[in-house]
Protein backbone atom coordinates (compact mmCIF):
# COMPACT_ATOMS: atom_id res chain seq x y z
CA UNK A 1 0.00 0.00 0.00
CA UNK A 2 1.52 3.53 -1.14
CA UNK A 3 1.73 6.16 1.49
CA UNK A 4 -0.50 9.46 0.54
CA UNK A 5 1.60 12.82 -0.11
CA UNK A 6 3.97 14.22 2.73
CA UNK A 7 1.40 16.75 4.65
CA UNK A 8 4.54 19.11 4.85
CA UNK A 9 4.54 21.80 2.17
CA UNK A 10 7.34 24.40 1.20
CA UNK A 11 7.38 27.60 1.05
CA UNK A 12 10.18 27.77 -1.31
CA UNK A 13 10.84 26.90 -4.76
CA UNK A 14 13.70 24.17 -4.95
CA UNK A 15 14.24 24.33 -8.56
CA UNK A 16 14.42 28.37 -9.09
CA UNK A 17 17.28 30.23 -9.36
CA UNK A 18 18.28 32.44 -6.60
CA UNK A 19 18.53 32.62 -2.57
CA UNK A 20 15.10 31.59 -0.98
CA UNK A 21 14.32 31.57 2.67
CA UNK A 22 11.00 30.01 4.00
CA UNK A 23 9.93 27.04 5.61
CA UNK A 24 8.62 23.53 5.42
CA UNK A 25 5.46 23.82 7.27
CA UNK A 26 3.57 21.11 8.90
CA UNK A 27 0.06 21.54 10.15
CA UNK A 28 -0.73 20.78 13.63
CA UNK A 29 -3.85 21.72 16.29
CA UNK A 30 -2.52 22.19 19.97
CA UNK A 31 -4.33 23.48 23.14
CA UNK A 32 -2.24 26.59 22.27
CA UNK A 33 -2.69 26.81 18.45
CA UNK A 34 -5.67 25.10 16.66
CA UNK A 35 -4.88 25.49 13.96
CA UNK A 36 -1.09 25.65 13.51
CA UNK A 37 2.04 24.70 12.00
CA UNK A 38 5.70 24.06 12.79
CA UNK A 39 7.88 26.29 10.75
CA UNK A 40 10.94 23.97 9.93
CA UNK A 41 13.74 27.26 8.76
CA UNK A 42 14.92 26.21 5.26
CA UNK A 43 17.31 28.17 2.41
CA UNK A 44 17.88 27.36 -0.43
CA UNK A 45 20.90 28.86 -3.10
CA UNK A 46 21.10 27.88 -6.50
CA UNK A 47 22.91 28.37 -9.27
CA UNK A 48 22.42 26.82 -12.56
CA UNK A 49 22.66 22.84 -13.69
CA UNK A 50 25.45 21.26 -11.14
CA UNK A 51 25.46 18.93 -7.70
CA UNK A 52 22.52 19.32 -5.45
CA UNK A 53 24.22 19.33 -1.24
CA UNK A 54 21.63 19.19 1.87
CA UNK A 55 22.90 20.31 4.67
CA UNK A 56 21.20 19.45 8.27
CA UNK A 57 21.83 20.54 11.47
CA UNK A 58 19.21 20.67 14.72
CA UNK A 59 18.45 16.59 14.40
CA UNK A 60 18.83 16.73 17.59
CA UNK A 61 17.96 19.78 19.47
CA UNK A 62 20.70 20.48 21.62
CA UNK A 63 23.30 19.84 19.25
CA UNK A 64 24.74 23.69 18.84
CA UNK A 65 27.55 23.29 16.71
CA UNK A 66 25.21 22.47 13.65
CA UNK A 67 22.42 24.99 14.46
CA UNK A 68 24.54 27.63 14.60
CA UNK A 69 27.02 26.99 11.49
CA UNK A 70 23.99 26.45 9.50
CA UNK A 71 22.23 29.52 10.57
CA UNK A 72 25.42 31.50 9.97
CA UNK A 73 25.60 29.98 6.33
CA UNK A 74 22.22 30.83 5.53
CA UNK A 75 23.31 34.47 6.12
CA UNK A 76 26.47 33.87 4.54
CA UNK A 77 26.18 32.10 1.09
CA UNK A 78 25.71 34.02 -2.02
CA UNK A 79 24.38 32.62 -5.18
CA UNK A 80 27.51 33.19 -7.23
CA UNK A 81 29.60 31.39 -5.04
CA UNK A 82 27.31 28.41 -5.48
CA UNK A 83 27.57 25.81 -8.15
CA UNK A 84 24.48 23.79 -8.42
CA UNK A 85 22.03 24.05 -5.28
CA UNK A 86 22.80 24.35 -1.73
CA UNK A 87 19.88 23.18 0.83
CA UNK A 88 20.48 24.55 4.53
CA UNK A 89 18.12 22.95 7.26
CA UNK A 90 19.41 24.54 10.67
CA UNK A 91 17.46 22.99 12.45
CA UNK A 92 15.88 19.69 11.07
CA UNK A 93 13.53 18.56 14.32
CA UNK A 94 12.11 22.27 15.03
CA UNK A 95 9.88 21.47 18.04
CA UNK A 96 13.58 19.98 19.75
CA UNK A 97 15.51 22.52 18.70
CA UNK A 98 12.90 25.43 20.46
CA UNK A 99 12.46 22.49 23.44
CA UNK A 100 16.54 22.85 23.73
CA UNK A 101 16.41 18.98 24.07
CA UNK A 102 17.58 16.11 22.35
CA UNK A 103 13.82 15.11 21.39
CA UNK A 104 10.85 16.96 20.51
CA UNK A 105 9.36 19.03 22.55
CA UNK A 106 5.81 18.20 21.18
CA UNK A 107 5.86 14.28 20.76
CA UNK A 108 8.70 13.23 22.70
CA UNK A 109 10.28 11.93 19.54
CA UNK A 110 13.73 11.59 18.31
CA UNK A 111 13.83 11.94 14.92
CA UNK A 112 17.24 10.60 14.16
CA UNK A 113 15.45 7.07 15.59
CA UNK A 114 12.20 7.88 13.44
CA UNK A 115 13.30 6.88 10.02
CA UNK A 116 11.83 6.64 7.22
CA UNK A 117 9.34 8.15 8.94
CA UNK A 118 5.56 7.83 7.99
CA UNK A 119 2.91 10.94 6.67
CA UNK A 120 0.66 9.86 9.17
CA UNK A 121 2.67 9.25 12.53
CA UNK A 122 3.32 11.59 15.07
CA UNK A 123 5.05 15.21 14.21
CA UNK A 124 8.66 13.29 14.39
CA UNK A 125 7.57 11.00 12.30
CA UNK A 126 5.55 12.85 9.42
CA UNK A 127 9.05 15.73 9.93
CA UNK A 128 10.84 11.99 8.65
CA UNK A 129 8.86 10.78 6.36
CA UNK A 130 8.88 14.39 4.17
CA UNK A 131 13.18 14.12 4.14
CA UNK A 132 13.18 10.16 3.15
CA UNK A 133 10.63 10.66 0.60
CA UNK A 134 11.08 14.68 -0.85
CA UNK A 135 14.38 15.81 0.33
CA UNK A 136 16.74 13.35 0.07
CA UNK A 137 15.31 12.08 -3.69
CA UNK A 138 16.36 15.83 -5.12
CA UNK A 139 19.99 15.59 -3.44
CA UNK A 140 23.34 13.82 -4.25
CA UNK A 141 25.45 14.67 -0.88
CA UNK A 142 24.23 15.13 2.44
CA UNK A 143 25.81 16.16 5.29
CA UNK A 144 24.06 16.04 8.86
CA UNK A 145 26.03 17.69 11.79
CA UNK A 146 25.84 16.01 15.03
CA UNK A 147 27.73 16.41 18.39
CA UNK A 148 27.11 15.40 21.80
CA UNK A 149 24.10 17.54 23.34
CA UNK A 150 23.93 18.08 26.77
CA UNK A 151 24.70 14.77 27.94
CA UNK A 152 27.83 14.03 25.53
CA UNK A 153 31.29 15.39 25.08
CA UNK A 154 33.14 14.10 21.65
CA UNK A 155 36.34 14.49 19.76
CA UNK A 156 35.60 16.46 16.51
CA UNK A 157 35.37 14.05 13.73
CA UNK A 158 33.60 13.49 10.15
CA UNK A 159 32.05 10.06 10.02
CA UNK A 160 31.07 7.49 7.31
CA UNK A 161 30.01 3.60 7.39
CA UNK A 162 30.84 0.39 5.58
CA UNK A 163 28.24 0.19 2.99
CA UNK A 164 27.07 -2.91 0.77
CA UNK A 165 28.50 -0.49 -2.11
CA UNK A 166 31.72 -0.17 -2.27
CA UNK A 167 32.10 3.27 -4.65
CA UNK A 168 29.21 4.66 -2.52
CA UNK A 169 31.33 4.31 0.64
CA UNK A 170 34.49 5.40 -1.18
CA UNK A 171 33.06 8.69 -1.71
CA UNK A 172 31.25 8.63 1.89
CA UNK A 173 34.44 7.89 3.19
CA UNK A 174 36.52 10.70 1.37
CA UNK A 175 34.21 13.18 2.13
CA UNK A 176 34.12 12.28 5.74
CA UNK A 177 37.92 13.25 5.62
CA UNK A 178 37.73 16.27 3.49
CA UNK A 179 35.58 17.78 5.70
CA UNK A 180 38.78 18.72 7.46
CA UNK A 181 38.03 17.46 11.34
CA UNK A 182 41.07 16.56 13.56
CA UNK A 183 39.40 13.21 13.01
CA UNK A 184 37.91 11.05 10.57
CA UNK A 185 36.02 7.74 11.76
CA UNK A 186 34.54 4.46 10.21
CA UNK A 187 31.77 4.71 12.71
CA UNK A 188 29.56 1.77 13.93
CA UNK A 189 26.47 2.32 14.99
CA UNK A 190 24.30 0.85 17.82
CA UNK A 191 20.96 0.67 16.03
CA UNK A 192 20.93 1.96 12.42
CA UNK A 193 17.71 0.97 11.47
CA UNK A 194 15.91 4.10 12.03
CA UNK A 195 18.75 6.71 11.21
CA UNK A 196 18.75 9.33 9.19
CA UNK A 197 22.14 7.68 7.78
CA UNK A 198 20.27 4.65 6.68
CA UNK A 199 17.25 6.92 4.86
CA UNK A 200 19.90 8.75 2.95
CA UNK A 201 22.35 5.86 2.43
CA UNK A 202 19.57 3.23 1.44
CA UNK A 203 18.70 5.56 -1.35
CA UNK A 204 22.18 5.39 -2.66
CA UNK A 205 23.15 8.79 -1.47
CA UNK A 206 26.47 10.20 -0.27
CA UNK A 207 26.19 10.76 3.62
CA UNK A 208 28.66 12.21 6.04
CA UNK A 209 27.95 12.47 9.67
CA UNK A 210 29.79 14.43 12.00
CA UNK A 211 30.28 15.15 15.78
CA UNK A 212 31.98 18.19 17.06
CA UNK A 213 31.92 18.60 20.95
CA UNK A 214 28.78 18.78 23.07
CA UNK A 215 27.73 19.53 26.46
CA UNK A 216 25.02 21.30 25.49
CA UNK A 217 26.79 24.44 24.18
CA UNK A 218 29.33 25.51 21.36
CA UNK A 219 32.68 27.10 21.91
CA UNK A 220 34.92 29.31 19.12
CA UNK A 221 36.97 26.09 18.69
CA UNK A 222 34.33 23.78 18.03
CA UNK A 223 32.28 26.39 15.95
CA UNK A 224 35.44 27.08 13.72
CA UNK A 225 35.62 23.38 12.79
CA UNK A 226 32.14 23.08 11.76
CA UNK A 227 32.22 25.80 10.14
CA UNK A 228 35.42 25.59 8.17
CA UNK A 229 34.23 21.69 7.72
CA UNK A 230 30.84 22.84 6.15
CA UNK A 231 32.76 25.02 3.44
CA UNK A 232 35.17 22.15 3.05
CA UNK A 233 32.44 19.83 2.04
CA UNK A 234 30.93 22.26 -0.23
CA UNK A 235 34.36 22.75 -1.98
CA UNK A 236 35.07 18.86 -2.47
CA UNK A 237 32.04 17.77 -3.72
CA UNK A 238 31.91 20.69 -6.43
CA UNK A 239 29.30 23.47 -5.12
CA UNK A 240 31.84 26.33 -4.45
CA UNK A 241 34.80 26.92 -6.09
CA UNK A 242 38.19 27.07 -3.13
CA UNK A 243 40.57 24.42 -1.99
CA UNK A 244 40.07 22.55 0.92
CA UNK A 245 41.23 23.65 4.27
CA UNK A 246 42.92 20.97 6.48
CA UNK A 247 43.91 21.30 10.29
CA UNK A 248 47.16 22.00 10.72
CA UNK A 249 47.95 18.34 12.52
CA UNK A 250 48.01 15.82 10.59
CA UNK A 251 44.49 13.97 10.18
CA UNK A 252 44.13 10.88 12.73
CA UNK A 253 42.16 8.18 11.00
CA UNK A 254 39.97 6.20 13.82
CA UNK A 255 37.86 2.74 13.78
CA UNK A 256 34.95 1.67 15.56
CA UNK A 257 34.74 -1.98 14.43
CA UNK A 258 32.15 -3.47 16.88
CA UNK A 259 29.61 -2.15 19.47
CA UNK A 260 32.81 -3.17 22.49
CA UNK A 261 33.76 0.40 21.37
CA UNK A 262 30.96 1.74 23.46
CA UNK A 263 31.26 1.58 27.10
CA UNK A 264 28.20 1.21 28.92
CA UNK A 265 27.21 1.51 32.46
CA UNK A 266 25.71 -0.94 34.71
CA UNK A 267 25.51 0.85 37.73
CA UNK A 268 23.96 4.16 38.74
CA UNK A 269 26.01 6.61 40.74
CA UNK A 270 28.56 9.50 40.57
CA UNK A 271 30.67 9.30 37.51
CA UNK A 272 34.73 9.76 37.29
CA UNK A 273 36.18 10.08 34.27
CA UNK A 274 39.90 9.18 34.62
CA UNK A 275 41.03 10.66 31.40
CA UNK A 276 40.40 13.71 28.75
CA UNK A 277 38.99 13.18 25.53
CA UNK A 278 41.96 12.35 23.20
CA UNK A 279 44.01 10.32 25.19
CA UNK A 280 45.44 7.57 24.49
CA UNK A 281 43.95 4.41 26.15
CA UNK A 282 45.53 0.81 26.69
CA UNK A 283 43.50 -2.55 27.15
CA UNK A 284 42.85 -3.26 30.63
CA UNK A 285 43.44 0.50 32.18
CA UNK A 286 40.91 1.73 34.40
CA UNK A 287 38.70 4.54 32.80
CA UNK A 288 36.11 5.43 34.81
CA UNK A 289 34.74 5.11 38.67
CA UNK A 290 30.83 4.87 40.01
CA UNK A 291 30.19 5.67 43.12
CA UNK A 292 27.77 4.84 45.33
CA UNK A 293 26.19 8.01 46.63
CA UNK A 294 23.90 6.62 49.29
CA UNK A 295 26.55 5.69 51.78
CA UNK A 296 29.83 7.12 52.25
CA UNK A 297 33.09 3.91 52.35
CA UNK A 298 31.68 2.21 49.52
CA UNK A 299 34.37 0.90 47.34
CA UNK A 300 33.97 2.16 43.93
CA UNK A 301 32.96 0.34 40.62
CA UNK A 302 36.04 0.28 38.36
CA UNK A 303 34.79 0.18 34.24
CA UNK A 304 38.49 -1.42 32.01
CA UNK A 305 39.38 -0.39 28.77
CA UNK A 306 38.34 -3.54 26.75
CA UNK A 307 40.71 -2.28 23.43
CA UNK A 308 43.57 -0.28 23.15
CA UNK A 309 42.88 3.39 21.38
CA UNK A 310 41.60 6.98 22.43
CA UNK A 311 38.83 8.09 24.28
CA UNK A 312 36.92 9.36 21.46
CA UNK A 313 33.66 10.30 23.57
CA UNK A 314 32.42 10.37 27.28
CA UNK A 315 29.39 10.82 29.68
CA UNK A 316 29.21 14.51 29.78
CA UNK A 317 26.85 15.22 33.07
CA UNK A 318 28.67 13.18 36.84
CA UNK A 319 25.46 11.71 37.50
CA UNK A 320 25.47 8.47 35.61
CA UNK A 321 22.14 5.64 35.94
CA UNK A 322 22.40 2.46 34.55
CA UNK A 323 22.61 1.94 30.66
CA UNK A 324 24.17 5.36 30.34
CA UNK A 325 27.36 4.95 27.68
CA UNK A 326 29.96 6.53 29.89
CA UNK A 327 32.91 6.13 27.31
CA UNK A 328 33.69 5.28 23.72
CA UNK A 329 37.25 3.81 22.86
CA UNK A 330 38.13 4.06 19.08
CA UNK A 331 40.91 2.79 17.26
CA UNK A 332 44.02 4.76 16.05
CA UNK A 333 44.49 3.35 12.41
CA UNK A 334 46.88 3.70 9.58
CA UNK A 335 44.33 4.35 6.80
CA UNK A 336 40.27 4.02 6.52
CA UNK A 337 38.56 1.97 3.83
């Protein structure tokens, strides 16, 4: 059985010339607005025949890093600098991004577990449905900036997967590194099912994730990545004319080969962290503490490195409960792919 027609309905024109700004607008009926809509911010430069690029940020909605580089491109980009057509979406899951939470503020969804989504879900999932089935058809590159939120801290890194297609994660994979990170990661995911990743990739797209910091908050560092990284990806897959821009260090290639990477707790307590993001971690070390907080002489709960590698992201808030993915170790490798 086909699904009907997105409800979702721009208020630009994707295939005129120009700089638009408008919206993809999604009726709703709340106590506070009968009849309503969320306003999903969307621009839209284009210049001639050429590569079409979407650019997300605000999957999550207290992922800054994104959100703001995106709304400082959408002020930024000028139609002659563009080759082709440039699609900014600051911030992808509106109702999160205006909650300030990872998940929507009207449904409780998360939209980057919502995929592909369906017209006649909840908001998350009709917001879904309209990028599987309208946005991502009219693209060839996508890039979706992530970081931690408020309740991770991560290295900066561009991100692809191992795909069935081997030229498909060539390019994924080379874009991932040209977007000009400190790091570049073959990342494994938990549960890809219901990613955004999967939508985009499944469709035979180019997609490039990223995460760059978190804790709720941006910083100049961490906003001059993402920001040189956006322009970076722009400039290697064609849509603005420049060379690309690497970090001074040399790039460190990293590997998450199996879910052991992530470190996950099993008790609930006060976290300690025993080293910074970055460093370098052997098998066997002692990474973390729980403590008890109900009694005072309790012998802490000691969590091991179970690979050698880097702490590539941690629990960002002390208080841990159990579940809670307190660490991830990555790999240091000599080249990706």
């Amino acid at each position: 059985m086909s699904k009907r027609p997105s409800p979702i309905s721009a208020t630009v024109d994707f295939d005129a010339d120009g700089v638009q700004h408008g919206f993809l607008k999604l009726p709703i009926s709340t106590d506070e607005s009968a009849w309503g809509a969320v306003m999903i911010p969307v621009t839209v430069v284009k210049n001639g025949e050429g590569p079409t690029a979407l650019l997300t940020g605000g999957n999550h909605g207290d992922e800054y890093e994104g959100i703001t580089s995106l709304l400082k491109l959408s002020n930024e980009l000028r139609v002659e600098q563009v080759r082709g057509r440039v699609i900014i979406v600051p911030c992808m899951n509106q109702p999160a991004v205006m909650a300030g939470k990872r998940t929507s503020g009207l449904d409780g969804g998360n939209l980057n577990r919502s995929f592909p989504g369906d017209p006649d879900g909840t908001v998350t999932e009709k917001i879904a449905d309209y990028f599987t089935r309208v946005m991502v058809p009219m693209c060839d590159v996508v890039l979706d900036l992530h970081s931690g939120g408020r309740t991770l801290d991560i290295i900066p890194f561009g991100a692809s997967h191992v795909l069935d297609d081997p030229e498909q994660q060539r390019q994924a994979l080379e874009g991932a590194k040209a977007f000009g990170a400190p790091y570049a990661m073959m990342m494994f995911e938990l549960d890809a099912s219901a990613l955004f990743d999967t939508a985009v990739e499944s469709q035979g797209k180019v997609f490039v994730a990223t995460e760059l910091g978190g804790g709720g908050t941006s910083t100049p560092e961490s906003l001059s990545i993402t920001e040189r990284g956006v322009r970076n990806f722009l400039v290697h897959f064609g849509l603005v004319e420049g060379k690309v821009e690497m970090p001074q260090q040399p790039q460190v290639y990293l590997d998450m080969p199996d879910a052991s990477c992530y470190v996950q707790s099993e008790h609930s307590g006060l976290l300690e962290l025993t080293l910074a993001l970055g460093d370098r971690v052997e098998k066997g070390q002692v990474i973390a503490r729980v403590y008890d907080m109900t009694r005072s002489g309790a012998t802490p709960v000691e969590y091991r490195a179970s690979r050698d590698g880097i702490l590539a992201a941690r629990r960002f808030p002390a208080m841990v409960n159990m579940g809670d993915t307190i660490a991830v170790i990555a790999e240091v490798v000599d080249s990706l792919g």
